[in-house]
Protein backbone atom coordinates (compact mmCIF):
# COMPACT_ATOMS: atom_id res chain seq x y z
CA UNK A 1 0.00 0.00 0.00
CA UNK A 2 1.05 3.50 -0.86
CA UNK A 3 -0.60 5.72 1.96
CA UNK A 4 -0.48 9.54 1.77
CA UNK A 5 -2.05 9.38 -1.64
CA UNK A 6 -3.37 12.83 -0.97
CA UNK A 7 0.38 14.65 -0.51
CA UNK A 8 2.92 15.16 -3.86
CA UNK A 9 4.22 11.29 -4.67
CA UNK A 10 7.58 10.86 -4.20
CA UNK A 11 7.00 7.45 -5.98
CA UNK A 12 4.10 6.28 -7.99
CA UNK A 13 2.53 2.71 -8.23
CA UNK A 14 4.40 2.48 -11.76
CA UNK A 15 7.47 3.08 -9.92
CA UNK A 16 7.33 0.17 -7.47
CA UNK A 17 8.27 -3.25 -8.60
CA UNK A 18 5.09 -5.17 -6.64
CA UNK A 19 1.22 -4.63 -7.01
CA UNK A 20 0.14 -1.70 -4.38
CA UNK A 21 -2.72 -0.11 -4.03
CA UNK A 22 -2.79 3.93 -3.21
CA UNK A 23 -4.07 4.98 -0.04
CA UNK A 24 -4.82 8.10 2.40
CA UNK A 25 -5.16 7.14 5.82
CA UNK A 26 -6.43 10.51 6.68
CA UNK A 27 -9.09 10.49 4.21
CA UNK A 28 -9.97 7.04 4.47
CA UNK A 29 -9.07 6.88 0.39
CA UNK A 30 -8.41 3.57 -0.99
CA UNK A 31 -9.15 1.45 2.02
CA UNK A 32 -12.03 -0.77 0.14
CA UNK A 33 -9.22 -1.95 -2.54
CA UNK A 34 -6.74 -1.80 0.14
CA UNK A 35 -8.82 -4.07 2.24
CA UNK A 36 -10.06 -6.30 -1.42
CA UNK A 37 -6.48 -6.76 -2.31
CA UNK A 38 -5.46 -8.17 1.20
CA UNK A 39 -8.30 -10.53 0.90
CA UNK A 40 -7.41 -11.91 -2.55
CA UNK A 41 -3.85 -11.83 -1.26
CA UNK A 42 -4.99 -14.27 1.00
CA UNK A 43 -7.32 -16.15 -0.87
CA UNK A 44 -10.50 -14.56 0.39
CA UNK A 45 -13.13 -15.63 -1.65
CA UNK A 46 -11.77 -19.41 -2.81
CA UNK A 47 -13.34 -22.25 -1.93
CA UNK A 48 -11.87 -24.36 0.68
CA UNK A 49 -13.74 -27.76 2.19
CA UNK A 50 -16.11 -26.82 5.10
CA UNK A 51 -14.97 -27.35 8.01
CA UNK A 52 -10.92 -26.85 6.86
CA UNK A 53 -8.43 -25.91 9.09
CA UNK A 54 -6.72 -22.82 8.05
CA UNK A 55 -2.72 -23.10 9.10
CA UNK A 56 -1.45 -19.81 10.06
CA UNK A 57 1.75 -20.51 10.99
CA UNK A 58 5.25 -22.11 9.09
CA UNK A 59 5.67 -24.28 11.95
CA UNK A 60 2.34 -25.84 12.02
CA UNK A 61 2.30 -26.68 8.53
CA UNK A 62 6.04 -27.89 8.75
CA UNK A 63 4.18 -30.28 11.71
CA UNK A 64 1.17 -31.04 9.73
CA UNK A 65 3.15 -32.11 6.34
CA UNK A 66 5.71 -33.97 9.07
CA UNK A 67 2.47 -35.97 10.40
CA UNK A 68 1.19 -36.82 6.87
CA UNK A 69 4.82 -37.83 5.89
CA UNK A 70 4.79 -40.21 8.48
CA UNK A 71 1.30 -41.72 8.35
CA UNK A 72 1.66 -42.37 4.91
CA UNK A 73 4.75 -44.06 5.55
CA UNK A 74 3.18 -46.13 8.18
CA UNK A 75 -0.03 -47.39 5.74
CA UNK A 76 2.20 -50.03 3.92
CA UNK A 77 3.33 -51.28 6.88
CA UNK A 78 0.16 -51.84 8.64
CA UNK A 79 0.50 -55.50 8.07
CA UNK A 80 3.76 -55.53 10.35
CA UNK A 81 1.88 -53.26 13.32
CA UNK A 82 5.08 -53.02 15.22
CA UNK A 83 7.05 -51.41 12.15
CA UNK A 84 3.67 -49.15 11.41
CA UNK A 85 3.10 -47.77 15.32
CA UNK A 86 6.86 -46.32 14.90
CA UNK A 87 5.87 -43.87 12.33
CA UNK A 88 1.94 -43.41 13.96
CA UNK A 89 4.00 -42.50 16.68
CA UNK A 90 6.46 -39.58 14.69
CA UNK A 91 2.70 -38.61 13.36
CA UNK A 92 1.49 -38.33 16.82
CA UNK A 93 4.50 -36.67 17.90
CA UNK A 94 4.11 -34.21 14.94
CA UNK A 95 0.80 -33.23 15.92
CA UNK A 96 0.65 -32.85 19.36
CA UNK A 97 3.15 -30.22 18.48
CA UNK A 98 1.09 -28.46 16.87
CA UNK A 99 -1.79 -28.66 19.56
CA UNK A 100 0.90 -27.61 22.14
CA UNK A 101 1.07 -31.02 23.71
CA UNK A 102 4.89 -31.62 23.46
CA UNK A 103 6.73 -28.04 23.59
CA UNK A 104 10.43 -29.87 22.21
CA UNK A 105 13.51 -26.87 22.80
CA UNK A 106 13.04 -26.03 18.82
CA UNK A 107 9.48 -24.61 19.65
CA UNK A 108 9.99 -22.26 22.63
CA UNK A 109 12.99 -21.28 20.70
CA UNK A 110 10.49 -20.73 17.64
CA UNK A 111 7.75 -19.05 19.87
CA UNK A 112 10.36 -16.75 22.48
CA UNK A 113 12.11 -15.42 19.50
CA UNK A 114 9.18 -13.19 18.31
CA UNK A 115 9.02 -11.83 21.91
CA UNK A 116 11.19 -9.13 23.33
CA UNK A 117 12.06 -10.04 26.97
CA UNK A 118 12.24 -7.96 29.56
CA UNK A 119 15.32 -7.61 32.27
């Protein structure tokens, strides 16, 4: 977004190298398509399955594509159900991550360094 529309540009939207949208915070200009572009940005609008989870963070879909890695290396082996429970188990493991079961050292490393801490 370029806000301050309503001042002299320094720089137009031809100028920058990425799709922007010209606003004016002070005059509330350009908020709709500001707000219309955020929402197709993020795929407002498309069709996902009811009842879809919507992953908001790298981690948890790092955990989630871990878990299906793993279950789907466990279904051929579902025969043998001692070689099969070793990867249900990395699933498991993999998902109560996500449901902040299991906080492992990589995780409140993950989650602490977003957050400044106080002396």
């Amino acid at each position: 977004a370029l806000n301050k529309s309503d001042l002299p540009a320094a720089a137009g939207p031809r100028e920058i190298p990425a799709p922007c949208v010209e606003v004016s915070a002070t005059r509330g200009a350009g908020l709709e398509r500001l707000a219309a572009s955020i929402g197709a940005a993020l795929g407002e609008g498309k069709q996902a399955a009811e009842g879809a989870p919507l992953v908001l963070t790298v981690r948890h879909r790092r955990a989630l594509e871990e878990a299906d890695a793993a279950v789907a290396r466990a279904l051929p082996l579902l025969e043998d159900g001692e070689l099969a429970a070793v990867h249900l188990r990395e699933s498991l493991s993999a998902l109560a991550a996500v449901v902040g079961e299991t906080p492992s050292e990589e995780v409140l490393r993950e989650i602490f360094s977003r957050f400044c801490v106080g002396k």
